[in-house]
PDB file of N, CA and C in Angstrom:
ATOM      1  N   UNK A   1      73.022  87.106 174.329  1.00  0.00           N
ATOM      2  CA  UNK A   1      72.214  85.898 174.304  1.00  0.00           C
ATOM      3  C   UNK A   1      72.758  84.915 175.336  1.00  0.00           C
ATOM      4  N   UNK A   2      72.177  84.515 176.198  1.00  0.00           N
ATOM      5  CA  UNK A   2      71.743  83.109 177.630  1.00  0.00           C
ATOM      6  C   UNK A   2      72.214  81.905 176.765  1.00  0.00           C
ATOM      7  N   UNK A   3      73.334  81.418 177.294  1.00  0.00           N
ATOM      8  CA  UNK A   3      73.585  80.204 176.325  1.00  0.00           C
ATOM      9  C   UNK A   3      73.336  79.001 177.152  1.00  0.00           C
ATOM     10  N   UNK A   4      72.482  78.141 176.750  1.00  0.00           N
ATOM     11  CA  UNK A   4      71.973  76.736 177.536  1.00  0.00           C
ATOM     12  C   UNK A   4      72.917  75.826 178.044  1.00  0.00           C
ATOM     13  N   UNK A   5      72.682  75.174 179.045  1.00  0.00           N
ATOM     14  CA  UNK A   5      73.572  74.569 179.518  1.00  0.00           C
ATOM     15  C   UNK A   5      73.174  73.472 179.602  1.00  0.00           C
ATOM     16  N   UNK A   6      71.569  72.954 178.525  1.00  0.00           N
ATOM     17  CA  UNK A   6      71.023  71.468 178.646  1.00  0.00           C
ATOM     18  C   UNK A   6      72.308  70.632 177.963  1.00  0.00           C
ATOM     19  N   UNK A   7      72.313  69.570 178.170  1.00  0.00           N
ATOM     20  CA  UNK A   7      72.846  68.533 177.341  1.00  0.00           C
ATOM     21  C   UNK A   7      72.358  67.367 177.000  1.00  0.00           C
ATOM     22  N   UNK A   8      72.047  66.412 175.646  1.00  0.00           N
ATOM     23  CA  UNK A   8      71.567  65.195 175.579  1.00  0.00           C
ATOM     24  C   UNK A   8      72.791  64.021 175.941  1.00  0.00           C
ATOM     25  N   UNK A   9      72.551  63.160 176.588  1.00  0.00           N
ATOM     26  CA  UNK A   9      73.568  62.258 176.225  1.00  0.00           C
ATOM     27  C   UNK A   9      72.670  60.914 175.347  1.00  0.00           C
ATOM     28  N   UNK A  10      73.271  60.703 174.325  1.00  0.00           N
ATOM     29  CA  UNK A  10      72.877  59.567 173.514  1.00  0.00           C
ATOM     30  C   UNK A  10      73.589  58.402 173.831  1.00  0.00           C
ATOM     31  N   UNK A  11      72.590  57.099 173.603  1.00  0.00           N
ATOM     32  CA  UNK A  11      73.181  55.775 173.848  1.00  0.00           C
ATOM     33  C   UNK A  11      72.846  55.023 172.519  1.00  0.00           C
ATOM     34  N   UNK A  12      73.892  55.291 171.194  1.00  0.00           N
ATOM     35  CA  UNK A  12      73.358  54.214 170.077  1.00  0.00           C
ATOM     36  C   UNK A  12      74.819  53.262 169.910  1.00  0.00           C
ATOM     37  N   UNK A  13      74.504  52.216 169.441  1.00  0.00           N
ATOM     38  CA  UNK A  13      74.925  51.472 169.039  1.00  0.00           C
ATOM     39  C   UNK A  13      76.397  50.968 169.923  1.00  0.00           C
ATOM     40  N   UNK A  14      76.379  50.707 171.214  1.00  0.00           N
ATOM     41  CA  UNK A  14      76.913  50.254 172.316  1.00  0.00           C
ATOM     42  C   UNK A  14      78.179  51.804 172.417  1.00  0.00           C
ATOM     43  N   UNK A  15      78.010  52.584 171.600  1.00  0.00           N
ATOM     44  CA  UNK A  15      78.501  53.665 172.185  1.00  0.00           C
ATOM     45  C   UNK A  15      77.878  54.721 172.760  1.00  0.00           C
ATOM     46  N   UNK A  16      78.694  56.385 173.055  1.00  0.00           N
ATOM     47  CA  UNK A  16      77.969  57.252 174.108  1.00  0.00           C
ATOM     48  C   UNK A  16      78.817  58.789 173.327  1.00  0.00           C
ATOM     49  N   UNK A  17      77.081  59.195 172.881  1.00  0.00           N
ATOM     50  CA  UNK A  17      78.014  60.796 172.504  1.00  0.00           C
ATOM     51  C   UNK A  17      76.963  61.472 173.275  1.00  0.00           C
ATOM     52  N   UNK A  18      77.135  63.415 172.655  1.00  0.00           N
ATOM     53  CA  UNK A  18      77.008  64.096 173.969  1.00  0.00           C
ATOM     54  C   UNK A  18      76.511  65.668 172.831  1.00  0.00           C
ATOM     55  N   UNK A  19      75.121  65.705 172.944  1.00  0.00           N
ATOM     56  CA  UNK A  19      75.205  67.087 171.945  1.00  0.00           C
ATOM     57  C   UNK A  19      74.080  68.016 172.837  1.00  0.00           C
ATOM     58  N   UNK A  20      74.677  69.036 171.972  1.00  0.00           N
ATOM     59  CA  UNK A  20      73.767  70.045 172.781  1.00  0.00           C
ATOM     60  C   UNK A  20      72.385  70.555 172.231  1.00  0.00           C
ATOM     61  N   UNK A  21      72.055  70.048 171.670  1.00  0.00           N
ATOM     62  CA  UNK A  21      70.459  70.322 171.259  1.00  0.00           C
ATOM     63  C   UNK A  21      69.800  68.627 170.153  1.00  0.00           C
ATOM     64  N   UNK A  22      68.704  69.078 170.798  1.00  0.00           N
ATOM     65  CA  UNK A  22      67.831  67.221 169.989  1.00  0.00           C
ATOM     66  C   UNK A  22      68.654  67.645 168.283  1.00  0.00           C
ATOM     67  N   UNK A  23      67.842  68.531 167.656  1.00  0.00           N
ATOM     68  CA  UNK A  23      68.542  68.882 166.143  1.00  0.00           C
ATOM     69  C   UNK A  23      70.006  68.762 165.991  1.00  0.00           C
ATOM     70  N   UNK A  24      70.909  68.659 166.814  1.00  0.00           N
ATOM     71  CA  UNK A  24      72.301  68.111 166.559  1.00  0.00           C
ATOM     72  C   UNK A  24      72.422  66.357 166.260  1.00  0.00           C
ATOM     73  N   UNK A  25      71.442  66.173 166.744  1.00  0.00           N
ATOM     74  CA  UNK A  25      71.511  64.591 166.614  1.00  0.00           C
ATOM     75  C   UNK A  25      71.399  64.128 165.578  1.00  0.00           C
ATOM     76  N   UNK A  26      70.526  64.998 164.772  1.00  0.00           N
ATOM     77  CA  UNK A  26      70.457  64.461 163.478  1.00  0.00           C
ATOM     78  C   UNK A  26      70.672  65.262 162.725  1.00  0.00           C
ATOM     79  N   UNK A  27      71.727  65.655 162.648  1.00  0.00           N
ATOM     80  CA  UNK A  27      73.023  65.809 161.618  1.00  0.00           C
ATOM     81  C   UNK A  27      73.772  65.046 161.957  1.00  0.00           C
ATOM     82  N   UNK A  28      73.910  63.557 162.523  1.00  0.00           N
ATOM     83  CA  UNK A  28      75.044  62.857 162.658  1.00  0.00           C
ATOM     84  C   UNK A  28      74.331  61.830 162.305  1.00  0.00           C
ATOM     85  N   UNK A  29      73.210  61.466 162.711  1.00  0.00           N
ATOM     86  CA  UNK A  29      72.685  60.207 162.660  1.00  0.00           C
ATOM     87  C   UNK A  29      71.123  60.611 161.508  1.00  0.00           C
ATOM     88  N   UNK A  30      70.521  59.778 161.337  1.00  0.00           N
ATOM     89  CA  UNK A  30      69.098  59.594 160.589  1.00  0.00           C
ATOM     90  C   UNK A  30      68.023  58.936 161.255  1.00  0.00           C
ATOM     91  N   UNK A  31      66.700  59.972 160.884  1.00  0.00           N
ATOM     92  CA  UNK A  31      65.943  59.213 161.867  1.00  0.00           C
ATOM     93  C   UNK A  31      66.074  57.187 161.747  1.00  0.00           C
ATOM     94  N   UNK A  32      66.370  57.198 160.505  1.00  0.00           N
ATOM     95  CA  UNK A  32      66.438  55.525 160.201  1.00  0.00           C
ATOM     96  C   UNK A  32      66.994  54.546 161.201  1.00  0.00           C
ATOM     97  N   UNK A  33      68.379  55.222 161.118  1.00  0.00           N
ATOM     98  CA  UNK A  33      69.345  54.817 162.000  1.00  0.00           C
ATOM     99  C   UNK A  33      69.022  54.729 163.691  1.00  0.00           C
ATOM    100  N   UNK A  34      68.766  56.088 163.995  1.00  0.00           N
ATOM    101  CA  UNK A  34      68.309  56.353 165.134  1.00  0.00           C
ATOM    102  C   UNK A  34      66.842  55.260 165.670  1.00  0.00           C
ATOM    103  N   UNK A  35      66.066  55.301 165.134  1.00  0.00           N
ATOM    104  CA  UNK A  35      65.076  54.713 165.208  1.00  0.00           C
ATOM    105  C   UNK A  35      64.116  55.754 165.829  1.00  0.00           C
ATOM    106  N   UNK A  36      63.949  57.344 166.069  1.00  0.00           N
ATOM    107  CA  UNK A  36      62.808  57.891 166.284  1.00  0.00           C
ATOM    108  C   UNK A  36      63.424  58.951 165.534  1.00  0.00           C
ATOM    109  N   UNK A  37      61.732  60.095 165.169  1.00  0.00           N
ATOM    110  CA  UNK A  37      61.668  61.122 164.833  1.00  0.00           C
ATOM    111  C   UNK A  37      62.067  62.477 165.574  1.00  0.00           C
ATOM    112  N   UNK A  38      62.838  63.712 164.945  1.00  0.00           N
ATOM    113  CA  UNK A  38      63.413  64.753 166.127  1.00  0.00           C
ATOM    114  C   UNK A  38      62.137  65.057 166.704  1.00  0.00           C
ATOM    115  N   UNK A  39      60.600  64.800 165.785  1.00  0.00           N
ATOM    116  CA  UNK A  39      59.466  65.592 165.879  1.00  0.00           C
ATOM    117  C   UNK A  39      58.751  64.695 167.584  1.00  0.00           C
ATOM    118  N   UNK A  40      59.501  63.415 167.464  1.00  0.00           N
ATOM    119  CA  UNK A  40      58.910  62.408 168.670  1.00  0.00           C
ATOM    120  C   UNK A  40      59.484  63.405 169.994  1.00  0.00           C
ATOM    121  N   UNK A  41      60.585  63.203 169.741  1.00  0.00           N
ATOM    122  CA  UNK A  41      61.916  63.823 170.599  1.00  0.00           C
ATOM    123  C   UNK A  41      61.059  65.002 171.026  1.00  0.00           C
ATOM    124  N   UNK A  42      60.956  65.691 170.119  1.00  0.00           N
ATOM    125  CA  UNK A  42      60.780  67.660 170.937  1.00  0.00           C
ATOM    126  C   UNK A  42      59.581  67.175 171.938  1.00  0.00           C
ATOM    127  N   UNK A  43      58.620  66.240 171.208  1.00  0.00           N
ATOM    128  CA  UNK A  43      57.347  66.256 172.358  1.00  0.00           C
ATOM    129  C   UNK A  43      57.758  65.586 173.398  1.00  0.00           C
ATOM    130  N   UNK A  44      58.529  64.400 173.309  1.00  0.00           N
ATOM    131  CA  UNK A  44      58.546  63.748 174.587  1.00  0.00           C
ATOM    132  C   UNK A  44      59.112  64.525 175.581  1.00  0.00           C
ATOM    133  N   UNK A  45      59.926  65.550 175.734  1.00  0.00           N
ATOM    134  CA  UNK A  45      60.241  66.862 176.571  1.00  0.00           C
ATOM    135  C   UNK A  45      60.900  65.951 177.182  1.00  0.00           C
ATOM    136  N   UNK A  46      62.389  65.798 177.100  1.00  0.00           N
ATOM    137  CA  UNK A  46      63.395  64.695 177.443  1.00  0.00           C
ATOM    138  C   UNK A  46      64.323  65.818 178.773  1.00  0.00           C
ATOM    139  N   UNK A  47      64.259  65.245 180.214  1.00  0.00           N
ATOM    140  CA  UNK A  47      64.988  65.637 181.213  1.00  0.00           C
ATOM    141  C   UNK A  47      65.158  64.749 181.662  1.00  0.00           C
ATOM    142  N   UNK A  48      65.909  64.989 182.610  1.00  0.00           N
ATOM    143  CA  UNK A  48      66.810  64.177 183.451  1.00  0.00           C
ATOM    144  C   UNK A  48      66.534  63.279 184.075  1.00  0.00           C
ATOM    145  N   UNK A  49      64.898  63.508 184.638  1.00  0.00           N
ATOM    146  CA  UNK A  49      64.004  62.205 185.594  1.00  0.00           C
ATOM    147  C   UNK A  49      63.092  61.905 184.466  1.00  0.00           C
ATOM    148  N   UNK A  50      63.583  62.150 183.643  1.00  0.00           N
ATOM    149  CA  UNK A  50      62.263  61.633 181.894  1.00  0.00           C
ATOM    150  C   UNK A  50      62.810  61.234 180.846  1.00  0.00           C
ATOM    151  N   UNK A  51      63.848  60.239 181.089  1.00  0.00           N
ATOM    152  CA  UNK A  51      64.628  59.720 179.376  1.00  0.00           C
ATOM    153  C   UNK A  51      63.833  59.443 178.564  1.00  0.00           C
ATOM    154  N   UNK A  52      64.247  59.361 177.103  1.00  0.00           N
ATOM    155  CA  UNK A  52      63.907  58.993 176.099  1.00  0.00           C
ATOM    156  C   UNK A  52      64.651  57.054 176.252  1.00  0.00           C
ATOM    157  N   UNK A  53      63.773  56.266 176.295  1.00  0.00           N
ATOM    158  CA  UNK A  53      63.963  54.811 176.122  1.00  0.00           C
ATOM    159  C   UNK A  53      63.498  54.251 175.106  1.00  0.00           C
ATOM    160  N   UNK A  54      64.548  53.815 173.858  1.00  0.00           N
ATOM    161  CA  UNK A  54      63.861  53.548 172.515  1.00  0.00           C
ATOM    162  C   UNK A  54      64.218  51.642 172.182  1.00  0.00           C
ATOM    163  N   UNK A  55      64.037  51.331 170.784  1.00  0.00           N
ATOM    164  CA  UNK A  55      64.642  49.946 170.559  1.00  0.00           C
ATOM    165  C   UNK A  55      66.444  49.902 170.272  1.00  0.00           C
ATOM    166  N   UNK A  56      66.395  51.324 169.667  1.00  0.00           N
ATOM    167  CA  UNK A  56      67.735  51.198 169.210  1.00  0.00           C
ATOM    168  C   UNK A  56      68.606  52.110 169.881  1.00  0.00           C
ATOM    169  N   UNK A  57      68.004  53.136 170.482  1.00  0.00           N
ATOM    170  CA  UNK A  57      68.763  54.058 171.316  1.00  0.00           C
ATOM    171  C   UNK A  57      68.505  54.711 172.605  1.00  0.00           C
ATOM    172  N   UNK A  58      69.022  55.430 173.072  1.00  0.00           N
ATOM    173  CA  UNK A  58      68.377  56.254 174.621  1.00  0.00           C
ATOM    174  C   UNK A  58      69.030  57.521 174.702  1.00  0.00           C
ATOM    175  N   UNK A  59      68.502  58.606 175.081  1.00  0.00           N
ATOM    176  CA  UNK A  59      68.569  59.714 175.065  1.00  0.00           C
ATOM    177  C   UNK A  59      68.162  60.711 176.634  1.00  0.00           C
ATOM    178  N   UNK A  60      69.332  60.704 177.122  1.00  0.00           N
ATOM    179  CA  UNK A  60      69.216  61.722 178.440  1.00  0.00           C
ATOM    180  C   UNK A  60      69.345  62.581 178.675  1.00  0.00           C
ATOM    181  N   UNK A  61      68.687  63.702 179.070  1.00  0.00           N
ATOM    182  CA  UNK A  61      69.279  65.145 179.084  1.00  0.00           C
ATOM    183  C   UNK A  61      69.477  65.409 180.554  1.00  0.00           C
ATOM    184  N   UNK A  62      70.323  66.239 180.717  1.00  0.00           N
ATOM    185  CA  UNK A  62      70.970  66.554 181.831  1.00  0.00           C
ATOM    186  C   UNK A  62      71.218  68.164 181.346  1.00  0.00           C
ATOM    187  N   UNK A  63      71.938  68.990 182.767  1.00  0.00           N
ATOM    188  CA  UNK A  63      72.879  70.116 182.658  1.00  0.00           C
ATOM    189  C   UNK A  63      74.061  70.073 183.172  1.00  0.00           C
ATOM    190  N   UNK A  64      74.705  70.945 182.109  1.00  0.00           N
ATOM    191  CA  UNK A  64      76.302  71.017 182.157  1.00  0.00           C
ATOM    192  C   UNK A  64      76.248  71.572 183.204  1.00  0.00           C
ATOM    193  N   UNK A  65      77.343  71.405 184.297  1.00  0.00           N
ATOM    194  CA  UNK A  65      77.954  72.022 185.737  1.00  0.00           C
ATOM    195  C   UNK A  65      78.897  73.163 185.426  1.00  0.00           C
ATOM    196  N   UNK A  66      79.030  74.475 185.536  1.00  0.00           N
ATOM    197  CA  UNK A  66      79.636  75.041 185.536  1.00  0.00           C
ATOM    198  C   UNK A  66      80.441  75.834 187.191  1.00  0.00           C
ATOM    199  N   UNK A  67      81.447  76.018 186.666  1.00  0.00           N
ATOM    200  CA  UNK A  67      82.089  77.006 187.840  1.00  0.00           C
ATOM    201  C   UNK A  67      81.752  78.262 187.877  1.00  0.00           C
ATOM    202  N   UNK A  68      81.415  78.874 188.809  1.00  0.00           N
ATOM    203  CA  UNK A  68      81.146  80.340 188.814  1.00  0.00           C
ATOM    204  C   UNK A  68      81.969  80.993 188.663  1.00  0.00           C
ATOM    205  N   UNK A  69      81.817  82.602 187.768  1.00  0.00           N
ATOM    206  CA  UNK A  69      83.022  83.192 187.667  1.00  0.00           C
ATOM    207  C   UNK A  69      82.582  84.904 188.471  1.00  0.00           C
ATOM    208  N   UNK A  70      83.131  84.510 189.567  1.00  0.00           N
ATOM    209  CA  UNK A  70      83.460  85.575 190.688  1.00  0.00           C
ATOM    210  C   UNK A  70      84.668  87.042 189.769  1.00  0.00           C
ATOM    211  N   UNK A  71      83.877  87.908 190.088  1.00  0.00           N
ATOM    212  CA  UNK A  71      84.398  88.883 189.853  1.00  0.00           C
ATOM    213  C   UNK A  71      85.590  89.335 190.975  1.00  0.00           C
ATOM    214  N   UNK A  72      87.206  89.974 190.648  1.00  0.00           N
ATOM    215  CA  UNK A  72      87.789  90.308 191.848  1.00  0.00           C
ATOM    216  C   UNK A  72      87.940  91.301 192.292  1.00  0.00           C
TER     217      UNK A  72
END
């Protein structure tokens, strides 16, 4: 299995975390808290030139940079 290399970065409450799928988010937080639904989230199709801009939070996705691993 192709393991993703999207990442969200979240902006709540003047701090900055970092998960790897929208459904991780909320297991930490509530939509309450958060102030949107995961169901808003999946549609708004959140990339990198397309944040999520909310009242209480912001949500960016990006990809992780990896190093290539050259065979010797």
């Amino acid at each position: 299995m192709a393991h993703s290399n999207t990442i969200y970065h979240l902006m709540y409450g003047g701090r900055h975390y970092y998960f790897g799928s929208i459904a991780s988010i909320y297991e930490i937080f509530t939509r309450d808290e958060f102030g949107v639904s995961i169901h808003t989230l999946w549609a708004y199709k959140i990339i990198e030139e397309h944040p999520y801009i909310g009242k209480k939070s912001e949500v960016r996705g990006g990809e992780i940079k990896r190093k290539t691993n050259k065979a010797r």
